[in-house]
PDB file of N, CA and C in Angstrom:
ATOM      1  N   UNK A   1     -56.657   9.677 -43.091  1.00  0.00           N
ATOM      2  CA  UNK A   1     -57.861   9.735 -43.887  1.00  0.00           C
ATOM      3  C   UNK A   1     -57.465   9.953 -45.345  1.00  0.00           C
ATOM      4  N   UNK A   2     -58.020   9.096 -46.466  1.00  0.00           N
ATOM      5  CA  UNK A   2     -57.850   9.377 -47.493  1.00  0.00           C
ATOM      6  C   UNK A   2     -59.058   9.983 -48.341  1.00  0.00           C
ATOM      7  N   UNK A   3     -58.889  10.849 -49.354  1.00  0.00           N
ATOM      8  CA  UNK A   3     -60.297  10.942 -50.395  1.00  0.00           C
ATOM      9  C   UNK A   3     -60.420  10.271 -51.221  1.00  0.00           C
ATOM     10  N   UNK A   4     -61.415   9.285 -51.759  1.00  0.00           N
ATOM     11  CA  UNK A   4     -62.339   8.470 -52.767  1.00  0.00           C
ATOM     12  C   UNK A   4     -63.053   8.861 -53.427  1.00  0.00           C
ATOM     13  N   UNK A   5     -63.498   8.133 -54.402  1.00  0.00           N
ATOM     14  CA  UNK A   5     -65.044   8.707 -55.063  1.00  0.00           C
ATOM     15  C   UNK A   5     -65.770   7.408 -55.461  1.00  0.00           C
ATOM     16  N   UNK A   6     -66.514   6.715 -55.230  1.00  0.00           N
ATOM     17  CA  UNK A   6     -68.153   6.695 -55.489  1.00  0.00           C
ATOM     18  C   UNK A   6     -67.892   6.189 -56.736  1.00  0.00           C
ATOM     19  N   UNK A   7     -68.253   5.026 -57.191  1.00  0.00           N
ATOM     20  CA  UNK A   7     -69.013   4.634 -59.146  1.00  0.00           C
ATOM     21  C   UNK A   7     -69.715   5.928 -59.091  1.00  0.00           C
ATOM     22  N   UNK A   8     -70.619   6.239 -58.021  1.00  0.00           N
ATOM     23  CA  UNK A   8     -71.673   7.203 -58.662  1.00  0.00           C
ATOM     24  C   UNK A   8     -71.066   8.651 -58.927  1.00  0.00           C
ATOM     25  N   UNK A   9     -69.750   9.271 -58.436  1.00  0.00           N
ATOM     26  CA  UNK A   9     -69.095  10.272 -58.231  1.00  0.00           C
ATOM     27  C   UNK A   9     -69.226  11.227 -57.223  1.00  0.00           C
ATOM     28  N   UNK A  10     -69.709  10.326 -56.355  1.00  0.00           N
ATOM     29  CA  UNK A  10     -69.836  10.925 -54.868  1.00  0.00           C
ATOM     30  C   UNK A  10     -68.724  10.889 -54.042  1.00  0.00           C
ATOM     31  N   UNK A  11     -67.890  11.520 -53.674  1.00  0.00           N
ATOM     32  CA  UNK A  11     -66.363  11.693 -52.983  1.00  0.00           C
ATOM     33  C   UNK A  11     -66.581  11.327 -51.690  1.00  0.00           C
ATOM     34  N   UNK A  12     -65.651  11.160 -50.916  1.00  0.00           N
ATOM     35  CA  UNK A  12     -65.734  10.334 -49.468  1.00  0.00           C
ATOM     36  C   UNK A  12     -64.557  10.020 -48.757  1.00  0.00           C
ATOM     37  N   UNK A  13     -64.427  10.454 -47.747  1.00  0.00           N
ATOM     38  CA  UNK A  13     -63.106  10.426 -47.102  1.00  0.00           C
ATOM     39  C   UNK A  13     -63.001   9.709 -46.575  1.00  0.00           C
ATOM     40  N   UNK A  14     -61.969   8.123 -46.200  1.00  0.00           N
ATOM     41  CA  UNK A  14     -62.245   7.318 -45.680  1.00  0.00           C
ATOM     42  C   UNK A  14     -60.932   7.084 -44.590  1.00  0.00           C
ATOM     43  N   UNK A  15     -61.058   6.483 -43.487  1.00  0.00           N
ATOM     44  CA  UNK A  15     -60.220   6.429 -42.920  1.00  0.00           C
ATOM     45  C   UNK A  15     -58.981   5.029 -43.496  1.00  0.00           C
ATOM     46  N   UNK A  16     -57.896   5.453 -43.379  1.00  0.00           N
ATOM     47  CA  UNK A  16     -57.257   4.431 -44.422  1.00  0.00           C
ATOM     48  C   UNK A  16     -56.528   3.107 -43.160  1.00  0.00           C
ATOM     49  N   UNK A  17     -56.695   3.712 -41.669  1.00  0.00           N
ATOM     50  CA  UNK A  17     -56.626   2.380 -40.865  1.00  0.00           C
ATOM     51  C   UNK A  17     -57.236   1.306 -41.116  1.00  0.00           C
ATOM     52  N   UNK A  18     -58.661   1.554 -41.646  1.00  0.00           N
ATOM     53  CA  UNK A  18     -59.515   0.254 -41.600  1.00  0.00           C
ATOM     54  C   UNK A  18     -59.680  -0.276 -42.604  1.00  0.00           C
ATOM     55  N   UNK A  19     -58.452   0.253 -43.964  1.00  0.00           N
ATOM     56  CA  UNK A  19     -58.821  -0.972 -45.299  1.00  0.00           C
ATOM     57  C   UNK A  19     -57.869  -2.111 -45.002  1.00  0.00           C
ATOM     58  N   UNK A  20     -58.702  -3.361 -44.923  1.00  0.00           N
ATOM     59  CA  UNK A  20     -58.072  -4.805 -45.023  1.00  0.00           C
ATOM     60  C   UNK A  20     -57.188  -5.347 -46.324  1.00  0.00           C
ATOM     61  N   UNK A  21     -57.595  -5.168 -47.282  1.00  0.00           N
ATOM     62  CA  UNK A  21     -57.334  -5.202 -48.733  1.00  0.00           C
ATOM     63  C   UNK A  21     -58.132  -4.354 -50.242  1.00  0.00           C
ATOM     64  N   UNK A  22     -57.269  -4.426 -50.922  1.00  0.00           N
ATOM     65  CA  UNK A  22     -58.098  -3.600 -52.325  1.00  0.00           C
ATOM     66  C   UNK A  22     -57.734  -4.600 -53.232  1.00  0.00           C
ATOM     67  N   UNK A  23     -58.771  -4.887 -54.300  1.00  0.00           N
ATOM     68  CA  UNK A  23     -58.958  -5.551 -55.361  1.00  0.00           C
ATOM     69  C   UNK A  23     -59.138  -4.883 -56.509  1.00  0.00           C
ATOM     70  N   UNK A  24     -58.727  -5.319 -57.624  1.00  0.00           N
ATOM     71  CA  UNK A  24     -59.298  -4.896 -59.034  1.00  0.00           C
ATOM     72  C   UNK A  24     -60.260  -6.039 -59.599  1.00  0.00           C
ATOM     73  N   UNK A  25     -60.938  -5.786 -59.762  1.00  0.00           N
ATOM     74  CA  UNK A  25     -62.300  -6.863 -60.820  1.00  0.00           C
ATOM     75  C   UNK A  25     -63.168  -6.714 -61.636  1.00  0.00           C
ATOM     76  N   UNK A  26     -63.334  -6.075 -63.000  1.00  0.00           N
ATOM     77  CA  UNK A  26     -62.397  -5.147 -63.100  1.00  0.00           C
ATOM     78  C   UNK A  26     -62.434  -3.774 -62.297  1.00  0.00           C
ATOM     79  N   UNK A  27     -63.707  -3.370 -61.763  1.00  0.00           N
ATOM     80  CA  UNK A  27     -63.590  -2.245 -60.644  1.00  0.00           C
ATOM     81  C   UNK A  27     -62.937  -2.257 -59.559  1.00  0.00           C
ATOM     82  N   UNK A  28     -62.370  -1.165 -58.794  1.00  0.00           N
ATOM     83  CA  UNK A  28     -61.650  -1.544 -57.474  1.00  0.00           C
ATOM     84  C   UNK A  28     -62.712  -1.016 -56.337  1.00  0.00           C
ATOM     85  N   UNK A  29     -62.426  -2.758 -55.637  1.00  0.00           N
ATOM     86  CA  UNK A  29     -62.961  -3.380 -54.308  1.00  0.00           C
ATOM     87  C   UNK A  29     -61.982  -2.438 -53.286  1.00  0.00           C
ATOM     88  N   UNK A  30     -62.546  -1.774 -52.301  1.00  0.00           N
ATOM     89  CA  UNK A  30     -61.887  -1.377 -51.007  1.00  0.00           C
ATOM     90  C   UNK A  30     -62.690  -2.497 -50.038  1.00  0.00           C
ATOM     91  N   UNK A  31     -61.957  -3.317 -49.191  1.00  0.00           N
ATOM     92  CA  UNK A  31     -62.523  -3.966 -48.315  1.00  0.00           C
ATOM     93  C   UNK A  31     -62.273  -3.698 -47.002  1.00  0.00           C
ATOM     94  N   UNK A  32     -63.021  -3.437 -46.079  1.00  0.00           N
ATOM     95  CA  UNK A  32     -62.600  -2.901 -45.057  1.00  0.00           C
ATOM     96  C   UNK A  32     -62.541  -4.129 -43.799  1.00  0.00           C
ATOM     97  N   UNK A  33     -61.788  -3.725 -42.578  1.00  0.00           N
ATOM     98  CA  UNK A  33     -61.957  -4.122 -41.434  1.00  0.00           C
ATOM     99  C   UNK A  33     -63.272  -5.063 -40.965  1.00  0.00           C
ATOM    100  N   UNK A  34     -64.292  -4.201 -41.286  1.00  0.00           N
ATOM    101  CA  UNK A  34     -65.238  -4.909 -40.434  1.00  0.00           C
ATOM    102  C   UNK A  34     -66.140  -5.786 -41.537  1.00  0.00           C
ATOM    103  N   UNK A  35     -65.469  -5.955 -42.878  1.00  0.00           N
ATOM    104  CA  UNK A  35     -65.875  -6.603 -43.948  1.00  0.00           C
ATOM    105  C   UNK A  35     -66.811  -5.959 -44.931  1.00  0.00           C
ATOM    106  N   UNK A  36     -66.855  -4.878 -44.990  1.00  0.00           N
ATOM    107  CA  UNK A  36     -67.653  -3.844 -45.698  1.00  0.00           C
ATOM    108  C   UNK A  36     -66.972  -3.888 -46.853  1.00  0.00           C
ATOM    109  N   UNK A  37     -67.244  -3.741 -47.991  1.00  0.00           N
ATOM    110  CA  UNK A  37     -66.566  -3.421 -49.309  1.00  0.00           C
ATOM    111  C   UNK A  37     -67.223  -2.477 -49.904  1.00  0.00           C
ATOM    112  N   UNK A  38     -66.400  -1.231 -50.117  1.00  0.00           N
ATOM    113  CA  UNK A  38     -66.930   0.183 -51.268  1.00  0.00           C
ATOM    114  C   UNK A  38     -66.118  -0.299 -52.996  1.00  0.00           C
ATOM    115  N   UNK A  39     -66.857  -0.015 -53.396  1.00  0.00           N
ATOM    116  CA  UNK A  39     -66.352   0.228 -55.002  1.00  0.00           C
ATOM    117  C   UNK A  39     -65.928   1.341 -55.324  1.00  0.00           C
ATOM    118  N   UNK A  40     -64.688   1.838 -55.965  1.00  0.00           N
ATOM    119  CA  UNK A  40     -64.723   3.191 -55.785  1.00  0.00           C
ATOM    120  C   UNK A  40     -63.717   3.202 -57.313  1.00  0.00           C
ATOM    121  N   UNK A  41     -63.853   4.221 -57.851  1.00  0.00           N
ATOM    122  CA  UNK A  41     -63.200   4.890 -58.788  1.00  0.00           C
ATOM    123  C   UNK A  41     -61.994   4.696 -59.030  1.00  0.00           C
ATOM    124  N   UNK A  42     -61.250   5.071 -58.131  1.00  0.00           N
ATOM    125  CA  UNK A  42     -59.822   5.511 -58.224  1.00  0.00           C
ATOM    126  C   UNK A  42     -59.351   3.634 -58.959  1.00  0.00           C
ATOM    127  N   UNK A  43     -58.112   4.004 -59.437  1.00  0.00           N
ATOM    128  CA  UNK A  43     -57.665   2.610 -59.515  1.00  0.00           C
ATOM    129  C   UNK A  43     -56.950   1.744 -58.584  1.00  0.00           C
ATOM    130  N   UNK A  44     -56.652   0.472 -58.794  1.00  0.00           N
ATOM    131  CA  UNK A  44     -55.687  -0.084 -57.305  1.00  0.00           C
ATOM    132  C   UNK A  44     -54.568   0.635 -56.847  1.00  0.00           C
ATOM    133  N   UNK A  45     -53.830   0.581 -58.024  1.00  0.00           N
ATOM    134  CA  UNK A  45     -52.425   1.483 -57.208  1.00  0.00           C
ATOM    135  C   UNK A  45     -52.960   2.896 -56.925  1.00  0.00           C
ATOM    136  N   UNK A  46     -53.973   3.615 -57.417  1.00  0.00           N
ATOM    137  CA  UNK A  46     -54.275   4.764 -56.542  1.00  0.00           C
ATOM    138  C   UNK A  46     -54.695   4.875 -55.188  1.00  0.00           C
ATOM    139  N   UNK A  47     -55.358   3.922 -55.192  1.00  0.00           N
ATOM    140  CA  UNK A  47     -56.097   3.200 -53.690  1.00  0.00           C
ATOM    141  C   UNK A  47     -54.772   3.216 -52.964  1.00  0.00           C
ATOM    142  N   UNK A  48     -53.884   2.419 -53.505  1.00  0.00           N
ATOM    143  CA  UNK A  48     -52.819   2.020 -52.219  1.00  0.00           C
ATOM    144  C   UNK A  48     -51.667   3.237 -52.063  1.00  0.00           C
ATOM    145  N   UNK A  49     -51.383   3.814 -53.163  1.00  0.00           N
ATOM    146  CA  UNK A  49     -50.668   5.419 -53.314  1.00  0.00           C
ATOM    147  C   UNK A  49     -51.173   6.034 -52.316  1.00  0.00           C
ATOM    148  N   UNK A  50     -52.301   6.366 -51.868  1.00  0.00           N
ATOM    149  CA  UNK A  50     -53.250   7.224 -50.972  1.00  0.00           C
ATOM    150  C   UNK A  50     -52.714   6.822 -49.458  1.00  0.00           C
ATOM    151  N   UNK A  51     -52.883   5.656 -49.614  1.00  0.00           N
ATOM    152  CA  UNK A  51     -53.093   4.542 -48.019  1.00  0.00           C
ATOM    153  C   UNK A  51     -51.532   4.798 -47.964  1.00  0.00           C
ATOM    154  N   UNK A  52     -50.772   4.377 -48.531  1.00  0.00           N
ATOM    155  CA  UNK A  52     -49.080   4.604 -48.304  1.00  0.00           C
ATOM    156  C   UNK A  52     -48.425   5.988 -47.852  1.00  0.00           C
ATOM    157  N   UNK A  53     -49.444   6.821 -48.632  1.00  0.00           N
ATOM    158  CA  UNK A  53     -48.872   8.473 -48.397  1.00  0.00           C
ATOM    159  C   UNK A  53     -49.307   9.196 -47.078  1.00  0.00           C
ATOM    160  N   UNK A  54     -50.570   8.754 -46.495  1.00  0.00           N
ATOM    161  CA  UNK A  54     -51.268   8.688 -45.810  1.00  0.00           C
ATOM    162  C   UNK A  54     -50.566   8.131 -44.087  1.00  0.00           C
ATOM    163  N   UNK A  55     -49.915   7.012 -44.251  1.00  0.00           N
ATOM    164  CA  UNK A  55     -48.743   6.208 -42.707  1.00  0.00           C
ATOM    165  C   UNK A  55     -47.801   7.122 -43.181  1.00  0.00           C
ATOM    166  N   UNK A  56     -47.286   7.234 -44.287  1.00  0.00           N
ATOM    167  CA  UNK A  56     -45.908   7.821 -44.503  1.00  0.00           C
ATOM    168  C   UNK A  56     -46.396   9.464 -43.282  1.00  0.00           C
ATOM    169  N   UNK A  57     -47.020  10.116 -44.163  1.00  0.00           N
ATOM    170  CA  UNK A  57     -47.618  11.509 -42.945  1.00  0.00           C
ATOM    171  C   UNK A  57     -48.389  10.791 -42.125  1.00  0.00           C
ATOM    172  N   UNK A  58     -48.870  10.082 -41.528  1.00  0.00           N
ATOM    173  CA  UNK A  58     -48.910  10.070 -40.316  1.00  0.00           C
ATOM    174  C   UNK A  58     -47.750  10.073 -38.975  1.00  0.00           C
ATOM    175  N   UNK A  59     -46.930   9.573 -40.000  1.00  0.00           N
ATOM    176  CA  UNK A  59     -45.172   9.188 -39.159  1.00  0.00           C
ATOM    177  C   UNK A  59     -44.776  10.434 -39.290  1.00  0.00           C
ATOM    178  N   UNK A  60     -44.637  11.410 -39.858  1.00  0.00           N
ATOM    179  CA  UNK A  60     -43.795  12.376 -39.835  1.00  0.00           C
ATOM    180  C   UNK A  60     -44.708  13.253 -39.034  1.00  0.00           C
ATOM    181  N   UNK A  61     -45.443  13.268 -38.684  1.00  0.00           N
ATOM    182  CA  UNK A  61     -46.316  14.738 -37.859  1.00  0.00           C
ATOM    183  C   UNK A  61     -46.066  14.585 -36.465  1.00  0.00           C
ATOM    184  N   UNK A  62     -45.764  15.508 -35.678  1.00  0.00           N
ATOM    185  CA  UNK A  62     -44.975  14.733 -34.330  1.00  0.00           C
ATOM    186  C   UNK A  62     -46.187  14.707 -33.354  1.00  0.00           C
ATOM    187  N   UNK A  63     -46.099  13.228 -32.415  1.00  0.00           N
ATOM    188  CA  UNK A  63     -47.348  13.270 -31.328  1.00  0.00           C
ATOM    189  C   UNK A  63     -46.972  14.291 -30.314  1.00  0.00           C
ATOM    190  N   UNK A  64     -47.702  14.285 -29.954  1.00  0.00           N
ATOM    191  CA  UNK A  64     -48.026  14.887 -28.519  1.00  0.00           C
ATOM    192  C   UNK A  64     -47.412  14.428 -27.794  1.00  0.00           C
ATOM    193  N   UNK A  65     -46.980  15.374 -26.575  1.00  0.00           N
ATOM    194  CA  UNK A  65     -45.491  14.250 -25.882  1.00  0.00           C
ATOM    195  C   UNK A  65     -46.170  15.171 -24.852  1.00  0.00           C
ATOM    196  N   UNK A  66     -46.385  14.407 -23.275  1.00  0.00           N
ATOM    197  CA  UNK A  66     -46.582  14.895 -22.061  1.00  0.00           C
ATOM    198  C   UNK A  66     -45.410  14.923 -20.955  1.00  0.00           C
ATOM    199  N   UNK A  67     -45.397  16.278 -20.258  1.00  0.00           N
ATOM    200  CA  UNK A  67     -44.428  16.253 -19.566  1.00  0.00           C
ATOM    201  C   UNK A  67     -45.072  16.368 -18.497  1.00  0.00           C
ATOM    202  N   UNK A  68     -44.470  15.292 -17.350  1.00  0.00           N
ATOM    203  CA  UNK A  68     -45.066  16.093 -15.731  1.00  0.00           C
ATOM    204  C   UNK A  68     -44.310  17.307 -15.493  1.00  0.00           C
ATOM    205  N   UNK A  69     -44.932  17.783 -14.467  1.00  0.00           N
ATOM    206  CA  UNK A  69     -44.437  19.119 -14.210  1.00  0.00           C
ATOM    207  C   UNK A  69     -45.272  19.194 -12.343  1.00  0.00           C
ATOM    208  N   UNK A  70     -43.982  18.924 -11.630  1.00  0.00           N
ATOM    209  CA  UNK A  70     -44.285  17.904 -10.590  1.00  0.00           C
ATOM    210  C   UNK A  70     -44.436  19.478  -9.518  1.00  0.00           C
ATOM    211  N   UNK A  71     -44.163  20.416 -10.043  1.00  0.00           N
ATOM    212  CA  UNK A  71     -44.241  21.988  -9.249  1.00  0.00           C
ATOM    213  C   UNK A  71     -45.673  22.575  -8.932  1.00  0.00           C
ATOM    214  N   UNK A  72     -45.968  21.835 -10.374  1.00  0.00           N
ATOM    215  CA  UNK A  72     -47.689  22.143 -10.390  1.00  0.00           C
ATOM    216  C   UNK A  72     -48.791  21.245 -10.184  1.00  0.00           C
ATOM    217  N   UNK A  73     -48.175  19.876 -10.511  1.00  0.00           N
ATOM    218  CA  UNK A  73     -49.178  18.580 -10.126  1.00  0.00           C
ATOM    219  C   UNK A  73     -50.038  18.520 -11.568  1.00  0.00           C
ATOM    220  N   UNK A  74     -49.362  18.970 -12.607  1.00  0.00           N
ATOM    221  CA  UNK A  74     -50.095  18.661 -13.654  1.00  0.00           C
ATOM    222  C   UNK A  74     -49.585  18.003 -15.109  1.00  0.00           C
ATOM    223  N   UNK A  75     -49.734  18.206 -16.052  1.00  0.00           N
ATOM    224  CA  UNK A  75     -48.972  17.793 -17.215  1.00  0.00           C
ATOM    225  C   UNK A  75     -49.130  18.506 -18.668  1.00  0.00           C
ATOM    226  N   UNK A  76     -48.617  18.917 -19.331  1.00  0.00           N
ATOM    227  CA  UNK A  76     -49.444  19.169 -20.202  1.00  0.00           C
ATOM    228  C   UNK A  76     -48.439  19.088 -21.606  1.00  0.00           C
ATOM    229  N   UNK A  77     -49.601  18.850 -23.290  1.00  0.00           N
ATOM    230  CA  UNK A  77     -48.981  18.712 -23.959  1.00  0.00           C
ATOM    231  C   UNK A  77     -48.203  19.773 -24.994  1.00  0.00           C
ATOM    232  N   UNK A  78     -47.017  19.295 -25.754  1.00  0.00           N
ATOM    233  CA  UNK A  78     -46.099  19.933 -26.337  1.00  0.00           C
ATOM    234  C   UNK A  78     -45.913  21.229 -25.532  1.00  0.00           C
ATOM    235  N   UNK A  79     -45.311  21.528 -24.647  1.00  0.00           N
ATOM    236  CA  UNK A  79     -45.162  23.134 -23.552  1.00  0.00           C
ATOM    237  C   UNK A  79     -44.203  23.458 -24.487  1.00  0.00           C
ATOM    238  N   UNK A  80     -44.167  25.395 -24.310  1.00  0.00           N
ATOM    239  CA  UNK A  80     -43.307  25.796 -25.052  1.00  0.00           C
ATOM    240  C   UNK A  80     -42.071  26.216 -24.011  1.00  0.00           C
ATOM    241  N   UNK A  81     -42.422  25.678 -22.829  1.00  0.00           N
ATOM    242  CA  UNK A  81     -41.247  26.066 -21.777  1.00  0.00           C
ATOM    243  C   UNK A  81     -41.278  24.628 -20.800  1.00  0.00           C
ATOM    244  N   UNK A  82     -40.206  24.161 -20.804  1.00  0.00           N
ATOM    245  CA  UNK A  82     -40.368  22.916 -19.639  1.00  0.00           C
ATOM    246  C   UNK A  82     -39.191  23.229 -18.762  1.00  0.00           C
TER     247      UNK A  82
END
């Protein structure tokens, strides 16, 4: 999720999976996935600074990793004892 703001200066957190492309004209176009376009403040390379920093931490935060645990018939995530 990244934060935005609004022409009007209304802030907005957007999820940064679903931008398709960003434009400058001269305002910057966020275009999304399902073809929606916000106008938003920030400039292009801020737009894409956000969206880049954004996968970069998503990659570094570690998933959830399931272990069976075949004693109990169950699984569960990150255990602090396996």
């Amino acid at each position: 999720m990244i934060k935005l703001t609004r022409l009007d200066g209304e802030p907005f957190v957007l999820n940064a999976e679903l931008i398709r492309y960003v434009e400058r004209r001269p305002d910057t176009f966020v275009t999304l996935t399902s073809g929606e376009r916000i106008v938003v403040r920030e400039t292009l390379d801020d737009v894409v600074d956000k969206a880049v920093r954004y996968q970069q931490h998503k990659h570094l935060m570690p998933s959830p990793q399931v272990v069976l645990r075949p004693e109990i018939g169950t699984s569960t995530a990150n255990p602090t004892n396996s």
